[in-house]
C-alpha atoms as a PDB file:
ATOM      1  CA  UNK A   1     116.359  97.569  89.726  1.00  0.00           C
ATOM      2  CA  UNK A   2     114.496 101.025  88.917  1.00  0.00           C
ATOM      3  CA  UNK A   3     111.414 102.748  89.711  1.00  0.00           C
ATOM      4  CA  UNK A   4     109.197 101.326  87.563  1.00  0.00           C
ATOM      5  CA  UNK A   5     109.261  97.359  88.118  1.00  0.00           C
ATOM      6  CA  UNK A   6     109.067  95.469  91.218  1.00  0.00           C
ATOM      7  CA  UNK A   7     111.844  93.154  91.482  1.00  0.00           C
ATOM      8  CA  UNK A   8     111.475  89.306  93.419  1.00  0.00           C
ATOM      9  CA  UNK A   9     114.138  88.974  96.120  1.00  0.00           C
ATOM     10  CA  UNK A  10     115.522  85.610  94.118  1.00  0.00           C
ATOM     11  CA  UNK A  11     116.190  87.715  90.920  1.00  0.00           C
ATOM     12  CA  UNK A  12     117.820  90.436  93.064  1.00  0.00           C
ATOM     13  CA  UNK A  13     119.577  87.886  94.894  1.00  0.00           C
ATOM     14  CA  UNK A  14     121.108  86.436  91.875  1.00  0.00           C
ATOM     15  CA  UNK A  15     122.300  90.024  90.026  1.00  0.00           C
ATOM     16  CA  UNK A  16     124.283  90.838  93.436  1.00  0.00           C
ATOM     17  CA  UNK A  17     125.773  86.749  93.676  1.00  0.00           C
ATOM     18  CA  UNK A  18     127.302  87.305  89.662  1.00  0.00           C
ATOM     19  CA  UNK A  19     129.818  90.065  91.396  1.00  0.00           C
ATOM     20  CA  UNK A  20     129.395  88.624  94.891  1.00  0.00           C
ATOM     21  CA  UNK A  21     129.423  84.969  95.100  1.00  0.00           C
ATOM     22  CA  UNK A  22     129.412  84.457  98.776  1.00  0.00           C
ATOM     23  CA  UNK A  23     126.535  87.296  99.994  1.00  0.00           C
ATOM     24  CA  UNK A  24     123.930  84.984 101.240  1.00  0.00           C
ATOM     25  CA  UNK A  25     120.248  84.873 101.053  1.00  0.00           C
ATOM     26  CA  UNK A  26     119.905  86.076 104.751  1.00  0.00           C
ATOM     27  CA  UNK A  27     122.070  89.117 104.263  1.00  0.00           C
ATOM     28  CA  UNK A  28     120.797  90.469 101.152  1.00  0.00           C
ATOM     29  CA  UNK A  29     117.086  89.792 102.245  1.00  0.00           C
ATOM     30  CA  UNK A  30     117.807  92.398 105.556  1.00  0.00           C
ATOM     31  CA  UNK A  31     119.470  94.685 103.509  1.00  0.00           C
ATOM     32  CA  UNK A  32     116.157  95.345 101.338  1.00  0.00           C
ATOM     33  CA  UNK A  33     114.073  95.614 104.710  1.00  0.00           C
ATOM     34  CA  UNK A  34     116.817  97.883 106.176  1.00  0.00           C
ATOM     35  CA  UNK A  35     116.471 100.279 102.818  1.00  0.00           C
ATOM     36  CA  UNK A  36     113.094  99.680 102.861  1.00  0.00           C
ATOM     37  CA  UNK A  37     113.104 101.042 106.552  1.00  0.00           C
ATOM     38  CA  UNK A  38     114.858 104.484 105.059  1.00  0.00           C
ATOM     39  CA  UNK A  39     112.712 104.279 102.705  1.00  0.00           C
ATOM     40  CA  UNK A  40     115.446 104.024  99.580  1.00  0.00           C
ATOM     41  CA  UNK A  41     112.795 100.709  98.401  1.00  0.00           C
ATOM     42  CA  UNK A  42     109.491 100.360  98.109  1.00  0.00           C
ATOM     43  CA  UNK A  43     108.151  96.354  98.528  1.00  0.00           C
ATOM     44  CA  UNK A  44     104.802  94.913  97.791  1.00  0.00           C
ATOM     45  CA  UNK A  45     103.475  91.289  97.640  1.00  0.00           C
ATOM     46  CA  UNK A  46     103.061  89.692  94.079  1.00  0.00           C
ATOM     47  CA  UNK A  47     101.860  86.021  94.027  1.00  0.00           C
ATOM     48  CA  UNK A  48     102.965  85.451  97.697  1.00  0.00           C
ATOM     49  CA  UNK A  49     106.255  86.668  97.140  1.00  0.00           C
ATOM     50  CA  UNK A  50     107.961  90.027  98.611  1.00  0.00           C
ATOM     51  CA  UNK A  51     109.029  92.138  95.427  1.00  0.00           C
ATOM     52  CA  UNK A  52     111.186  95.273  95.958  1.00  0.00           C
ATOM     53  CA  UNK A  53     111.752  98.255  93.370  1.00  0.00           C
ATOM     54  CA  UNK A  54     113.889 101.990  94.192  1.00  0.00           C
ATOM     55  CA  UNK A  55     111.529 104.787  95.935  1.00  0.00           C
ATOM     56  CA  UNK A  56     110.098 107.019  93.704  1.00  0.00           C
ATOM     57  CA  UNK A  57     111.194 109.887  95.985  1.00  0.00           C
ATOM     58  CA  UNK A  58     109.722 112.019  98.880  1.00  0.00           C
ATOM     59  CA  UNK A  59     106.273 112.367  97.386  1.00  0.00           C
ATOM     60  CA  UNK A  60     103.947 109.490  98.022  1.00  0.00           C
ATOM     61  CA  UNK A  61     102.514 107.730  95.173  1.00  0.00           C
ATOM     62  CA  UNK A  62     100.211 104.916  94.544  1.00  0.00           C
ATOM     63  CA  UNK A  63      99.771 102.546  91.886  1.00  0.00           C
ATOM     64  CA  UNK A  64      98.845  99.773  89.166  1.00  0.00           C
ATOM     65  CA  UNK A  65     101.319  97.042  89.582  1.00  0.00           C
ATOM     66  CA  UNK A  66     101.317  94.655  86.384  1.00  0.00           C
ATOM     67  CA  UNK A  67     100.565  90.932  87.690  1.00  0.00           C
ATOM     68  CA  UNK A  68     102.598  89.928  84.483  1.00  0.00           C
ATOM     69  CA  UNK A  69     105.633  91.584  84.053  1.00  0.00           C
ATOM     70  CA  UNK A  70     105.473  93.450  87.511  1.00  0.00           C
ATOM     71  CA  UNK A  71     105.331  97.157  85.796  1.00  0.00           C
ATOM     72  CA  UNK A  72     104.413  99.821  87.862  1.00  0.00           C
ATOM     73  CA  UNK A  73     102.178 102.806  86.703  1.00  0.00           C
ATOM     74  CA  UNK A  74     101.373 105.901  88.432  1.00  0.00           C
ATOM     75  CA  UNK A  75      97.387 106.431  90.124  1.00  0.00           C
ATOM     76  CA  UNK A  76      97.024 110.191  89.672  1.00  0.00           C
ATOM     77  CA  UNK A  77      94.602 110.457  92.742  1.00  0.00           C
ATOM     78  CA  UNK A  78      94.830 109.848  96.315  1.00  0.00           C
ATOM     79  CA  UNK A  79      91.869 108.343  98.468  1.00  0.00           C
ATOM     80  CA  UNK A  80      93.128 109.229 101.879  1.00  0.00           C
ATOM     81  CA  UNK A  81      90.831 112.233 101.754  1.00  0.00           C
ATOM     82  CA  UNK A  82      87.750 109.769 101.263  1.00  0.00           C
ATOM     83  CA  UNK A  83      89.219 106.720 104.004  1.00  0.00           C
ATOM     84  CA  UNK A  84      89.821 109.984 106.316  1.00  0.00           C
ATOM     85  CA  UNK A  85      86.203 110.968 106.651  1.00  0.00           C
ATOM     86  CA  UNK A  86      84.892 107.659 107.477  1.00  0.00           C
ATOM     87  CA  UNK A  87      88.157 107.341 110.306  1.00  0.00           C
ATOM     88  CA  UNK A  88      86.555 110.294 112.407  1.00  0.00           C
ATOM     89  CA  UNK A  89      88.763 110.742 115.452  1.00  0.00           C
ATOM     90  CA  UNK A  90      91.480 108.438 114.316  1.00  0.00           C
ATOM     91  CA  UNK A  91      95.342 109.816 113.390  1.00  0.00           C
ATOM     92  CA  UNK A  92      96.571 107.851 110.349  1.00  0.00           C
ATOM     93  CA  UNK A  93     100.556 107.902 110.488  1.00  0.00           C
ATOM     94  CA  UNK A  94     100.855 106.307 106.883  1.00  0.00           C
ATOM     95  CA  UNK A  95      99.327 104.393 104.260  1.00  0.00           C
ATOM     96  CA  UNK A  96      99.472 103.060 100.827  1.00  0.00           C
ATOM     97  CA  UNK A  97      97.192 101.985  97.835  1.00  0.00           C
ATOM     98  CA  UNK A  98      97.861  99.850  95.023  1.00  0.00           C
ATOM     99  CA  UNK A  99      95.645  98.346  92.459  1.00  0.00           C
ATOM    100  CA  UNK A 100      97.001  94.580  90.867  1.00  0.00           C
ATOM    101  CA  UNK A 101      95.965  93.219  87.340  1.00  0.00           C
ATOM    102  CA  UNK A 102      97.719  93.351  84.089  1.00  0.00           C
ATOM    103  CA  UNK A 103      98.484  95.946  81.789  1.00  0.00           C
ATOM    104  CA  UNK A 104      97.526  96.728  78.011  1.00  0.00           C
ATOM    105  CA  UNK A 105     101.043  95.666  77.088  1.00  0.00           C
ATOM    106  CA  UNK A 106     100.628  91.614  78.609  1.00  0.00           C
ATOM    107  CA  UNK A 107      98.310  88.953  77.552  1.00  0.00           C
END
């Protein structure tokens, strides 16, 4: 796993069973929402599916997530500032942004 993929919970699943044959489904599967929770993952939805990848750190980020091969670029900007002026009076506590399609490198 690293910063720059999104990983499905099967494939993760299946790296952790070849040097622990007995962790089941259930156990891994909380473990990613649990790091999720401190915030150690990041997850997003590709084709219906949960997909995990490690936090790019403190800073928020948003992004281009690859359809294909589930890469992960970097969106330089931030459109909080423009969703903030239309939520007049409202307190936002978080949010997130990312764009799906497929990168120069897949077909």
């Amino acid at each position: 796993m690293d910063q720059h993929h999104y990983n499905p919970v099967k494939d993760i699943i299946n790296k952790i069973q070849e040097y622990f044959p007995s962790v089941s489904y259930e156990t891994v599967y909380r473990n990613l929402y649990l790091l999720t929770d401190e915030e150690l993952l990041e997850t997003t939805e590709l084709n219906r599916e949960k997909h995990f990848r490690l936090a790019a750190g403190p800073d928020h980020q948003h992004y281009f997530i690859c359809k294909i091969c589930r890469a992960a670029k970097v969106i330089e900007l931030c459109p909080m500032e423009l969703v903030k002026n239309t939520l007049k009076g409202y307190y936002v506590e978080n949010h997130k942004f990312e764009v799906y399609g497929i990168c120069p490198q897949c077909p």
